[in-house]
Protein backbone atom coordinates (compact mmCIF):
# COMPACT_ATOMS: atom_id res chain seq x y z
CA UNK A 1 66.66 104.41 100.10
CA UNK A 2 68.82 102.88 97.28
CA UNK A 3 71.45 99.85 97.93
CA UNK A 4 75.20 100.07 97.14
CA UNK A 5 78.25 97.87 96.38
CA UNK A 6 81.77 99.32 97.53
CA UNK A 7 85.43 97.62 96.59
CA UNK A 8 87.92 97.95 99.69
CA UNK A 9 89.73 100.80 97.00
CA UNK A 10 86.52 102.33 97.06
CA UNK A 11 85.84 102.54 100.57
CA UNK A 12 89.34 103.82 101.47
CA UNK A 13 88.87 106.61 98.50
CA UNK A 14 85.27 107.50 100.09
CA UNK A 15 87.40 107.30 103.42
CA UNK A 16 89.86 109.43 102.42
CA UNK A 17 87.94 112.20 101.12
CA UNK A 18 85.66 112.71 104.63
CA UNK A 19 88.52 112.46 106.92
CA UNK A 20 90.46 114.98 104.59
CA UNK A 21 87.45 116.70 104.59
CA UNK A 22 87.05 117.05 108.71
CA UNK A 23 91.01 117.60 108.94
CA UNK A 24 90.93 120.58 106.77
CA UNK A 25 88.38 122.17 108.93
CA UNK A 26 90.49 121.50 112.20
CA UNK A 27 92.00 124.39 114.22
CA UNK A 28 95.31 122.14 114.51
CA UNK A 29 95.93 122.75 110.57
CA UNK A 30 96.78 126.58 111.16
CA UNK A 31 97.92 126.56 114.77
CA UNK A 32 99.53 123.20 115.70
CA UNK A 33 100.50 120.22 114.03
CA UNK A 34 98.26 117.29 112.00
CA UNK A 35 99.80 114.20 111.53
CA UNK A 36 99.03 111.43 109.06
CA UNK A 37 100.77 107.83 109.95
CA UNK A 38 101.15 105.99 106.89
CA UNK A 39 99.41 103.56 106.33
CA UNK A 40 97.27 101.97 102.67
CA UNK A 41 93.85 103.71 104.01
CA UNK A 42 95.54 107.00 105.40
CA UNK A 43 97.23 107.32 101.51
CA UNK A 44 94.60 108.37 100.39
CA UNK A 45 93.60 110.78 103.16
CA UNK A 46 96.81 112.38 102.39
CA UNK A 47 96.06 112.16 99.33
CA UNK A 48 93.11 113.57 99.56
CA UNK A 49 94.05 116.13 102.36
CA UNK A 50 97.56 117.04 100.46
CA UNK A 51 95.02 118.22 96.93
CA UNK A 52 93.08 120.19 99.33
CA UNK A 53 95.82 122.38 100.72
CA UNK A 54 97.40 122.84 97.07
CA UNK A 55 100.83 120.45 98.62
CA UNK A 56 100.28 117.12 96.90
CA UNK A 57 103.23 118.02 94.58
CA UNK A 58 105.66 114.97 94.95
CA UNK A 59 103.50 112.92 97.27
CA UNK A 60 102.68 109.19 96.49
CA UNK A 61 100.79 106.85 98.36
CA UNK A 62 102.18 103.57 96.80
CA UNK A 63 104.95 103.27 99.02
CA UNK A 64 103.10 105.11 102.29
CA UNK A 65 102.93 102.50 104.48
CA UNK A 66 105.15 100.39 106.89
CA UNK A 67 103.32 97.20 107.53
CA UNK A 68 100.66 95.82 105.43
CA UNK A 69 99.01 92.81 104.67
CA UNK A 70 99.61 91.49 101.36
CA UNK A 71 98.70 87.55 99.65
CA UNK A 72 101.55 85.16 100.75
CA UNK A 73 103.54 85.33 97.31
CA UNK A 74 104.31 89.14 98.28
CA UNK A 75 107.29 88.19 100.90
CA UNK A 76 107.41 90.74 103.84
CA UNK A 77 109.73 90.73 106.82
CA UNK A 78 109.10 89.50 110.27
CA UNK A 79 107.59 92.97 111.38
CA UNK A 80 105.04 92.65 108.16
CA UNK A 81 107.33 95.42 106.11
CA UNK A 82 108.40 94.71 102.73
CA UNK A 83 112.02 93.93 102.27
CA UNK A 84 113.01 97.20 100.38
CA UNK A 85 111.96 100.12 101.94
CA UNK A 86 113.75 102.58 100.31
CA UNK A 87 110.48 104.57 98.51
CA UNK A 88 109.28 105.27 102.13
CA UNK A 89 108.29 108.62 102.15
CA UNK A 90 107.84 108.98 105.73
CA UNK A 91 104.57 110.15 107.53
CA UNK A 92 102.54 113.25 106.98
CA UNK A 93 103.60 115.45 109.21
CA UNK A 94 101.50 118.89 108.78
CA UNK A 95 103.16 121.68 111.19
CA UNK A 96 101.07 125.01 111.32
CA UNK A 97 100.00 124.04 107.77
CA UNK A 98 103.40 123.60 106.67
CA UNK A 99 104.49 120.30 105.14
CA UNK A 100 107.35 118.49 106.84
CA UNK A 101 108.99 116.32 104.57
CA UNK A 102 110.68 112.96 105.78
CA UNK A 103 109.41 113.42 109.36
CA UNK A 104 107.60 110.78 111.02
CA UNK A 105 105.59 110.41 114.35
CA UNK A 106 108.71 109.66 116.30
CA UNK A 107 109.96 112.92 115.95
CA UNK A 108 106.95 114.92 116.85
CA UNK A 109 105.00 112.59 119.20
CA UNK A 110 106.53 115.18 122.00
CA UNK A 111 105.91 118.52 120.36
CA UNK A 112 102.47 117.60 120.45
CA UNK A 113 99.64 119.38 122.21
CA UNK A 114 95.85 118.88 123.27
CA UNK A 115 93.99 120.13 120.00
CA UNK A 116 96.61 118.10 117.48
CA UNK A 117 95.35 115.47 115.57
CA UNK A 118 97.08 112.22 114.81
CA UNK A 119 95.17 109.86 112.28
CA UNK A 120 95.81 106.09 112.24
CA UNK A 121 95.23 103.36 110.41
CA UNK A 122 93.85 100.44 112.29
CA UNK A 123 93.69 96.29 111.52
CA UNK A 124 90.28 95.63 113.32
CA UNK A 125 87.13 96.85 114.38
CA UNK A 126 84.05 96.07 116.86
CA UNK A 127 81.20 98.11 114.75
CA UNK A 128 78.80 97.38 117.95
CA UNK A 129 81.22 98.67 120.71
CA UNK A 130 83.10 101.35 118.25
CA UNK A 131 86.40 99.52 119.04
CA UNK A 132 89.31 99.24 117.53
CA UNK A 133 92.74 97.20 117.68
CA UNK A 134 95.99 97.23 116.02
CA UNK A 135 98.64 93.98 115.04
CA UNK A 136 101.63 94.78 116.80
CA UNK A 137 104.79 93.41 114.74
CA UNK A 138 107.77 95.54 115.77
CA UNK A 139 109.30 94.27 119.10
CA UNK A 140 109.51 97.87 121.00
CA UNK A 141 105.68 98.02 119.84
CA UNK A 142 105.76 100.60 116.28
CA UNK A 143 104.34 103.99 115.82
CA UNK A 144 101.44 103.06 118.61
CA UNK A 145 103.59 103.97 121.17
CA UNK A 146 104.68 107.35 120.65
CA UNK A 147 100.80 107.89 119.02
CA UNK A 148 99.44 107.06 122.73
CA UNK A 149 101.98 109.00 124.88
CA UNK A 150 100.43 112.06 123.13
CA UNK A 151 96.75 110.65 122.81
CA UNK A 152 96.85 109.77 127.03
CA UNK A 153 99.44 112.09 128.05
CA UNK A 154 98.64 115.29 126.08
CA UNK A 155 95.12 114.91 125.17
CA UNK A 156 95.59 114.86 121.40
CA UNK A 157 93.21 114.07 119.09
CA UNK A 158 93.33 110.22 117.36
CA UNK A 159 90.98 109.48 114.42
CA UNK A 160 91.00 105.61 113.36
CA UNK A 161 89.97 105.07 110.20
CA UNK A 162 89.28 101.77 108.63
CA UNK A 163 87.11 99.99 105.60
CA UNK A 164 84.70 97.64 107.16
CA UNK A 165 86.36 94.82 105.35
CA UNK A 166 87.84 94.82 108.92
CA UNK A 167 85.14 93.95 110.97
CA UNK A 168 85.86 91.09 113.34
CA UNK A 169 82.89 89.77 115.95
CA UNK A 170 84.89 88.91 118.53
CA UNK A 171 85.31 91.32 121.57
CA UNK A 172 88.66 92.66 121.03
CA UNK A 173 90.10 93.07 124.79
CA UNK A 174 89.33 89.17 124.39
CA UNK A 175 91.49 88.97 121.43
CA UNK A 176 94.18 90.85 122.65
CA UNK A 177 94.52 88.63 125.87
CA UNK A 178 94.81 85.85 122.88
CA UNK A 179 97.41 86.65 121.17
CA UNK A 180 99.28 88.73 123.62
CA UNK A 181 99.65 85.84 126.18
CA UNK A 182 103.47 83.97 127.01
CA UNK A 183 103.84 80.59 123.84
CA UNK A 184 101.37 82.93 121.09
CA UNK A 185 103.79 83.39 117.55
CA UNK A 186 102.89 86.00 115.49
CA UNK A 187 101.85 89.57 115.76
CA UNK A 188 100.23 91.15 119.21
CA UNK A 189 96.91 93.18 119.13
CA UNK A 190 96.68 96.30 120.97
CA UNK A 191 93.17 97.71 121.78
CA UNK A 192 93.20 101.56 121.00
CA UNK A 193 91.10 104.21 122.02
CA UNK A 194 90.23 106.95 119.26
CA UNK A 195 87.27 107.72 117.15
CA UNK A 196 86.39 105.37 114.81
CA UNK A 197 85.55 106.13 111.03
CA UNK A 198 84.38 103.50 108.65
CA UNK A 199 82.52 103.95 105.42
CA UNK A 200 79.32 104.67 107.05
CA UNK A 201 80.55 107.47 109.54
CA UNK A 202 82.24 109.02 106.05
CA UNK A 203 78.90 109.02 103.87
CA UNK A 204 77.10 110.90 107.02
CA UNK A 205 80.17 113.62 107.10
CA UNK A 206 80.21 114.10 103.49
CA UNK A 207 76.34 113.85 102.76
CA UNK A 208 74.06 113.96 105.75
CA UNK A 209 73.02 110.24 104.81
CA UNK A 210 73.24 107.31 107.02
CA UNK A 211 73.75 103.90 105.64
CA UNK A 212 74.08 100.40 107.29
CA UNK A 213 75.79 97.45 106.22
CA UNK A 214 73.30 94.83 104.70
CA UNK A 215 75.83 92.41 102.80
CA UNK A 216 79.63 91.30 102.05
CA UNK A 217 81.85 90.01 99.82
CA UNK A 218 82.18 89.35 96.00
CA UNK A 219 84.30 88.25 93.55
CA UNK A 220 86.44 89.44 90.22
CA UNK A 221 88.04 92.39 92.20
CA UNK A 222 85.21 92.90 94.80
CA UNK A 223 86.38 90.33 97.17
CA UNK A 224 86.58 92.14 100.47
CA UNK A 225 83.19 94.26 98.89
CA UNK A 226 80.29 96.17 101.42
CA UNK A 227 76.88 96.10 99.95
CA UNK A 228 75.33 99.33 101.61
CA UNK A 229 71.55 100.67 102.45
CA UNK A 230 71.71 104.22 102.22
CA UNK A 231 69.03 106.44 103.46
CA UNK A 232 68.49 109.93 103.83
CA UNK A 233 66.48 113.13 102.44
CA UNK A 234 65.97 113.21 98.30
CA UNK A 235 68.90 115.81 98.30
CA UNK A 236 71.15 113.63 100.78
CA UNK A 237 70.71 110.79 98.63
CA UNK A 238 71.34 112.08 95.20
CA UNK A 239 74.34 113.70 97.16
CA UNK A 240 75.33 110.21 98.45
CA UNK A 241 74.88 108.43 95.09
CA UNK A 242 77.19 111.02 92.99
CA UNK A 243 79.74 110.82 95.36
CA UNK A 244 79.48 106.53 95.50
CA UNK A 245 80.03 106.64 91.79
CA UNK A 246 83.11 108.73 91.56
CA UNK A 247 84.36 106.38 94.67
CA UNK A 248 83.42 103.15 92.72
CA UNK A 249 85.68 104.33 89.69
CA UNK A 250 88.61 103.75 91.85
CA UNK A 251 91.29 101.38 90.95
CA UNK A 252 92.21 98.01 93.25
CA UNK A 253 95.40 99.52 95.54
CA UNK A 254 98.59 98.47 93.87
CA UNK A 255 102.07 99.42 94.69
């Protein structure tokens, strides 16, 4: 066993690559349609997904997002979007392995079909209950919506993928009720069915190795920073480690 700090950049990098990794083996890349909503954690999925596939020509993941959280000098808009969004790419949109540029989820949420995979970013998780819940800024409810009608209605596949710098301990149906009720300001949460994927769930798809989450927090740039217990076989461990390393390396996000 052998302990490990990981940044938030880190984690999403480390994210990125097992997610890309799993969505590059899926049936839906060849014979159906993959789609990536953007978000700052799913960047570098594409990312890492896009280098993969030999596309990532053109793509940037600065600007691949539509709400996001940001320290109260950065202004953003009453739906959490940043005034200017005129470098939004759009969402990943992979059809049959080809790459649909400027498409987003709203125009293929009803092409869609059970073995399709949608991945999307999340803004809380239960780690105990493998939960997970979204802020809700947009009035007519944002890309959720038309994510769901295929999730519920067709059976698609949802992958929610998330550092665990967004762990909350309070149930979320509870939290929902919260800030969903008549007089709450501010953002809704919607509770979302999908599967889950955190740092931990990426280190055992990329390695073998299971890990837990012993400590939190830092400062100088690891604010936000998992320390990590990693376990495993000798080979699943040096494995782990050389892949932690080349995550660690990774820059804090910036736009």
């Amino acid at each position: 066993m052998f302990q490990y700090v990981l940044t938030p950049a880190a984690g999403k990098r480390l994210i990125g690559k097992a997610v890309a990794r799993q969505l590059s083996k899926e049936q839906a890349l060849e014979a159906g349609f993959i789609v990536i909503i953007a978000g700052t954690t799913n960047g570098y999925i594409a990312e890492e997904l896009l280098a993969l596939l030999g596309k990532s020509g053109g793509f940037s993941r600065r600007r691949f997002f539509r709400g996001i959280t940001t320290p109260p000098a950065i202004k953003t808009t009453g739906t959490g979007r940043l005034p200017d969004e005129s470098r939004f790419p759009g969402d990943i949109i992979l059809e049959k392995g080809a790459l649909r540029v400027g498409k987003t989820i709203y125009d293929v949420a009803d092409l869609m079909k059970e073995g399709d995979v949608i991945v999307k970013g999340v803004n809380c998780i239960d780690c105990r209950r493998r939960m997970a819940g979204i802020l809700i800024g947009h009035p007519e409810g944002g890309t959720i919506i038309p994510t769901l009608r295929a999730v519920v209605g067709k059976r698609v596949k949802l992958l929610l993928p998330a550092g665990l710098e967004k762990r909350i301990s309070d149930d979320i149906d509870t939290m929902a009720n919260m800030l969903n009720a008549s007089g709450c300001s501010g953002t809704r949460l919607l509770p979302v069915p999908g599967e889950v994927i955190t740092e931990i769930e990426a280190l055992r798809m990329l390695t073998g190795a299971s890990a837990r989450l012993v400590a939190a927090g830092g400062v100088c740039g690891a604010e936000g920073a998992i320390w990590l217990a990693i376990d495993g076989e000798k080979g699943q461990l040096e494995k782990a480690r050389e892949l932690l390393d080349v995550a660690a390396a990774e820059p804090l996000f910036s736009m």
